[in-house]
C-alpha atoms as a PDB file:
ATOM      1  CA  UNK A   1     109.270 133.839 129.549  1.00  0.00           C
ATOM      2  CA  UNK A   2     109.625 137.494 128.860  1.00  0.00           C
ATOM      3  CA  UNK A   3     112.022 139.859 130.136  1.00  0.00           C
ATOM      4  CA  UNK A   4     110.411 142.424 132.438  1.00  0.00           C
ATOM      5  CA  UNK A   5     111.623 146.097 132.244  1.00  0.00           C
ATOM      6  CA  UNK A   6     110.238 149.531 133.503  1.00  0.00           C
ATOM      7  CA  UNK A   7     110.199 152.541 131.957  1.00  0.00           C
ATOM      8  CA  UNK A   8     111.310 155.182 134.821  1.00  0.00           C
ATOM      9  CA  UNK A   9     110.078 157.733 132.391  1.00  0.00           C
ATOM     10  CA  UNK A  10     106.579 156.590 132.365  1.00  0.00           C
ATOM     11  CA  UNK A  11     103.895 158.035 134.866  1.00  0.00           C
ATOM     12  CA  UNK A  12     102.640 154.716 134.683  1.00  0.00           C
ATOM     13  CA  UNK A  13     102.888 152.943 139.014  1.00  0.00           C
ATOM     14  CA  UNK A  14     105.724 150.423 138.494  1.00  0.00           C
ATOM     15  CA  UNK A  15     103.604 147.600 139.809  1.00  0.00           C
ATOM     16  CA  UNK A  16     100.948 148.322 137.300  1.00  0.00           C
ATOM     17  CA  UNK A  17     103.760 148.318 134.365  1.00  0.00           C
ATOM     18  CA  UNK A  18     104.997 145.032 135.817  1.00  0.00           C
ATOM     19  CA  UNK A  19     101.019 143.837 135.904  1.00  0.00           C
ATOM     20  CA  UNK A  20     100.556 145.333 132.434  1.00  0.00           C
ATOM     21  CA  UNK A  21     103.632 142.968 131.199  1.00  0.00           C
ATOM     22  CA  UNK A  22     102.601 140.042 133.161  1.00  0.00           C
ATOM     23  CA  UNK A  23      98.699 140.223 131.266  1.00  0.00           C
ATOM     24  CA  UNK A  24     100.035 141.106 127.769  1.00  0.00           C
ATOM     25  CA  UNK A  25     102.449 137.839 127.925  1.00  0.00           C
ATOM     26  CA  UNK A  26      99.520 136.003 128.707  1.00  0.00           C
ATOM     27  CA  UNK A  27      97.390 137.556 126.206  1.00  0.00           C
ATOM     28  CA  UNK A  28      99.877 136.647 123.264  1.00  0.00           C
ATOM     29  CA  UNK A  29     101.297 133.577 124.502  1.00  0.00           C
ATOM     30  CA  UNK A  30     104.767 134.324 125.607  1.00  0.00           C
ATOM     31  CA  UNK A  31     103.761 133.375 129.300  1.00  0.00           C
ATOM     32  CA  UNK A  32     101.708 130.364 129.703  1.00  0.00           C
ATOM     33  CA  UNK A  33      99.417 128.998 131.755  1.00  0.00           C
ATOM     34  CA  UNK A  34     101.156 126.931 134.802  1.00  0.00           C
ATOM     35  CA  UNK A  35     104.631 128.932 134.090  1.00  0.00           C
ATOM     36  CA  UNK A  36     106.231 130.006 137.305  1.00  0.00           C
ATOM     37  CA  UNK A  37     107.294 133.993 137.121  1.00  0.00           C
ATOM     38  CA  UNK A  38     110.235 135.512 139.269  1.00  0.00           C
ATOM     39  CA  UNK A  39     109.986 135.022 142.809  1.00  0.00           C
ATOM     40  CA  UNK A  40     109.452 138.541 144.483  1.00  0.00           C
ATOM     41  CA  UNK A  41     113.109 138.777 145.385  1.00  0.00           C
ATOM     42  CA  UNK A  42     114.665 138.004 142.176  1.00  0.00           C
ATOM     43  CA  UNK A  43     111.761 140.733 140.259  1.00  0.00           C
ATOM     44  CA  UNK A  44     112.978 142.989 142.793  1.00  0.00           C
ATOM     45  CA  UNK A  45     116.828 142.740 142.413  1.00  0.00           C
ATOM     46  CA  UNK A  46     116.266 142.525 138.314  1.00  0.00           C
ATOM     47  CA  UNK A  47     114.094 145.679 138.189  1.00  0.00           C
ATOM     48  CA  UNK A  48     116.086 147.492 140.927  1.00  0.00           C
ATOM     49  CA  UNK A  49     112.825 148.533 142.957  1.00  0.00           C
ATOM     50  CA  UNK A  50     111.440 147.460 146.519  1.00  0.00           C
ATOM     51  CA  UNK A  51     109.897 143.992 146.384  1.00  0.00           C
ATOM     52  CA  UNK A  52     106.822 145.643 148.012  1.00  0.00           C
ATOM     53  CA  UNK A  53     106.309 146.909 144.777  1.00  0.00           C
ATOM     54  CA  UNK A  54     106.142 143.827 143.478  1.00  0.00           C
ATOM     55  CA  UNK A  55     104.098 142.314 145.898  1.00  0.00           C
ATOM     56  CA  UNK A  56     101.670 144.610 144.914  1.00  0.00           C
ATOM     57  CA  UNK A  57     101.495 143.525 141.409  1.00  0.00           C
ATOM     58  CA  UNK A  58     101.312 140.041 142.079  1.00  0.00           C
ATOM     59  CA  UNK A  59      98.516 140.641 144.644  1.00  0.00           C
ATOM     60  CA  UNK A  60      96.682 142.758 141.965  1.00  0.00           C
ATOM     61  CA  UNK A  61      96.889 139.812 139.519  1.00  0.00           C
ATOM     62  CA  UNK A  62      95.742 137.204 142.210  1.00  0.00           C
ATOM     63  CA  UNK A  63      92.995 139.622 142.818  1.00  0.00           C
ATOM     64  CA  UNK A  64      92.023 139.621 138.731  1.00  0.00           C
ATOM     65  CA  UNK A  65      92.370 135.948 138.693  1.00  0.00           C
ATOM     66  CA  UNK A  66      95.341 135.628 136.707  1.00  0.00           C
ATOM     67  CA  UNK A  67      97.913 133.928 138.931  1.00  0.00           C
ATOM     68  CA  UNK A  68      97.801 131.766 141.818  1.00  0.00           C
ATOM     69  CA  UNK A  69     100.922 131.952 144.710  1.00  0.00           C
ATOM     70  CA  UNK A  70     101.678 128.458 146.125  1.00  0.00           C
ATOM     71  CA  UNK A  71     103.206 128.987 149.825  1.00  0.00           C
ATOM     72  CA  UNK A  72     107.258 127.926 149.078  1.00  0.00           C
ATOM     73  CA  UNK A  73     106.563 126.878 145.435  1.00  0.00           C
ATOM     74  CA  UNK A  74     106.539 130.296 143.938  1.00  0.00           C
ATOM     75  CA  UNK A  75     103.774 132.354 141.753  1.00  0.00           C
ATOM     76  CA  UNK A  76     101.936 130.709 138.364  1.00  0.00           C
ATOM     77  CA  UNK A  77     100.250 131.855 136.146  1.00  0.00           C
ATOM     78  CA  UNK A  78      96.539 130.112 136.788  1.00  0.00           C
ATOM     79  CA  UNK A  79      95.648 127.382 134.329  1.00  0.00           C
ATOM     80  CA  UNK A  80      92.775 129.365 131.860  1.00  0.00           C
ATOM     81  CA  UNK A  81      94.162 132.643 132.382  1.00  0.00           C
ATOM     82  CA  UNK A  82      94.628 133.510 128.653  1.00  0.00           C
ATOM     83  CA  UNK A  83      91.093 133.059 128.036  1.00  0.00           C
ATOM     84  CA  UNK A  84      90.547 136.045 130.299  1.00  0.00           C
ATOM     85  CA  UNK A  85      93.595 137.534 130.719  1.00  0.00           C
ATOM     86  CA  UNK A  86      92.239 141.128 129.277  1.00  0.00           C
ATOM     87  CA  UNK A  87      89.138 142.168 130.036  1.00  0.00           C
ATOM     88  CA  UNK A  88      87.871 144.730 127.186  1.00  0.00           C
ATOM     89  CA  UNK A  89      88.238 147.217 130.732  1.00  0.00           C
ATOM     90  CA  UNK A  90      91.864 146.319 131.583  1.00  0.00           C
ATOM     91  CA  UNK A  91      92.459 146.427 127.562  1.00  0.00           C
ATOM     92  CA  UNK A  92      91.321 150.520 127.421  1.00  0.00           C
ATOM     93  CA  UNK A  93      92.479 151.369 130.447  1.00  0.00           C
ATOM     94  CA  UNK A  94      96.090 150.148 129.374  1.00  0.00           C
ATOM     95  CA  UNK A  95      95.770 151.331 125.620  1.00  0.00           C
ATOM     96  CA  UNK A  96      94.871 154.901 127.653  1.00  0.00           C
ATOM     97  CA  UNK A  97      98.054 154.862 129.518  1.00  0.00           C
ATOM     98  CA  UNK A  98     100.749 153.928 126.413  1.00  0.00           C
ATOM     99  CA  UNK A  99      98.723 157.207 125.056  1.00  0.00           C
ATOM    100  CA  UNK A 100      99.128 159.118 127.815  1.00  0.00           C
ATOM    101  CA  UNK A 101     102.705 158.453 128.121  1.00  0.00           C
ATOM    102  CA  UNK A 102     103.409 159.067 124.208  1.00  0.00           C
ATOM    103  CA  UNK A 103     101.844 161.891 123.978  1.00  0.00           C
ATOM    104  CA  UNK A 104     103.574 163.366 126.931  1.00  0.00           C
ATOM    105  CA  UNK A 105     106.781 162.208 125.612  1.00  0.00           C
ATOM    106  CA  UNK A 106     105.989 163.523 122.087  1.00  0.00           C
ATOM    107  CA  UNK A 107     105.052 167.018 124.285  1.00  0.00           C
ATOM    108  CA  UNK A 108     108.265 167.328 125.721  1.00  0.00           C
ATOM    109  CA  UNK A 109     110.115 167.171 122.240  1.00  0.00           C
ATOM    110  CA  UNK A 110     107.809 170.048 121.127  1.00  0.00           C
ATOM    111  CA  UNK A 111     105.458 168.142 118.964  1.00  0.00           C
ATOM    112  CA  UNK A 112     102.018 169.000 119.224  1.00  0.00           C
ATOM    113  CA  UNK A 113      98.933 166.486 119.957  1.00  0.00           C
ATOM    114  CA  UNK A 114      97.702 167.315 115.894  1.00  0.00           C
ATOM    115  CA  UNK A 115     101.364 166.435 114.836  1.00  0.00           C
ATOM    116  CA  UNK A 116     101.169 163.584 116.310  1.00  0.00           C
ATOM    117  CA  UNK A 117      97.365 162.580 115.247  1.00  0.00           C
ATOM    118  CA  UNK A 118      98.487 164.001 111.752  1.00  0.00           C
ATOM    119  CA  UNK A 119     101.413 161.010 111.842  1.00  0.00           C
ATOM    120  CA  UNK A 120      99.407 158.449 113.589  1.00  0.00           C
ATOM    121  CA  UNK A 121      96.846 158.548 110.398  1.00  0.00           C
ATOM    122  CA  UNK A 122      99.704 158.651 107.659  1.00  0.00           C
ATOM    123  CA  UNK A 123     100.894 155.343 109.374  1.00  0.00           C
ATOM    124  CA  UNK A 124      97.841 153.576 109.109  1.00  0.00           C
ATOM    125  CA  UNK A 125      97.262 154.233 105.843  1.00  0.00           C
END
């Protein structure tokens, strides 16, 4: 299991950075098919926000097929989930958010978007 944090920084919706976490621990392994996560309650205490916020992400991963919530046995991840945990939609649209929030953070320490291209391309080099 992973341990779940949020970034208060980020402009990022809470639920969606708690969704985001929930498919990329999927996607690489480090939350398996049939695991149980958190129950709303203990998410909420741990991440110090209203559990309607986490209701929400849960409900948004139901929604994408990614978990299934069994009445008094808690929320698992559905069996087959990795296979489809990322669509290549869900993939950009989360790659366009870390960007947006890096950028804004490299902004606010005065670095320019071509510094921060300029450093991006040294790297992969």
């Amino acid at each position: 299991m992973i341990d779940f944090v949020l970034d208060k920084r980020s402009p990022v919706p809470f639920y969606r950075q708690i969704a985001d976490q929930v498919l990329a621990g999927v996607s690489r392994g480090a939350i398996a098919p049939g695991d149980r996560l958190p129950t709303i309650r203990e998410m909420a205490v741990n991440l110090e926000v209203n559990p309607n916020t986490v209701v929400k992400a849960y409900s948004y991963l139901e929604m994408m097929g990614v978990l299934d919530t069994q009445q008094g046995s808690g929320v698992y991840v559905r069996r087959g989930a990795a296979s489809g945990a990322l669509s290549e939609t869900e993939r950009r649209r989360m790659l366009g958010d870390l960007c947006r929030d890096f950028v804004g953070r490299a902004q606010t320490l005065g670095f320019d978007l071509a510094e921060v291209v300029e450093r991006l391309e040294q790297m992969r080099g």
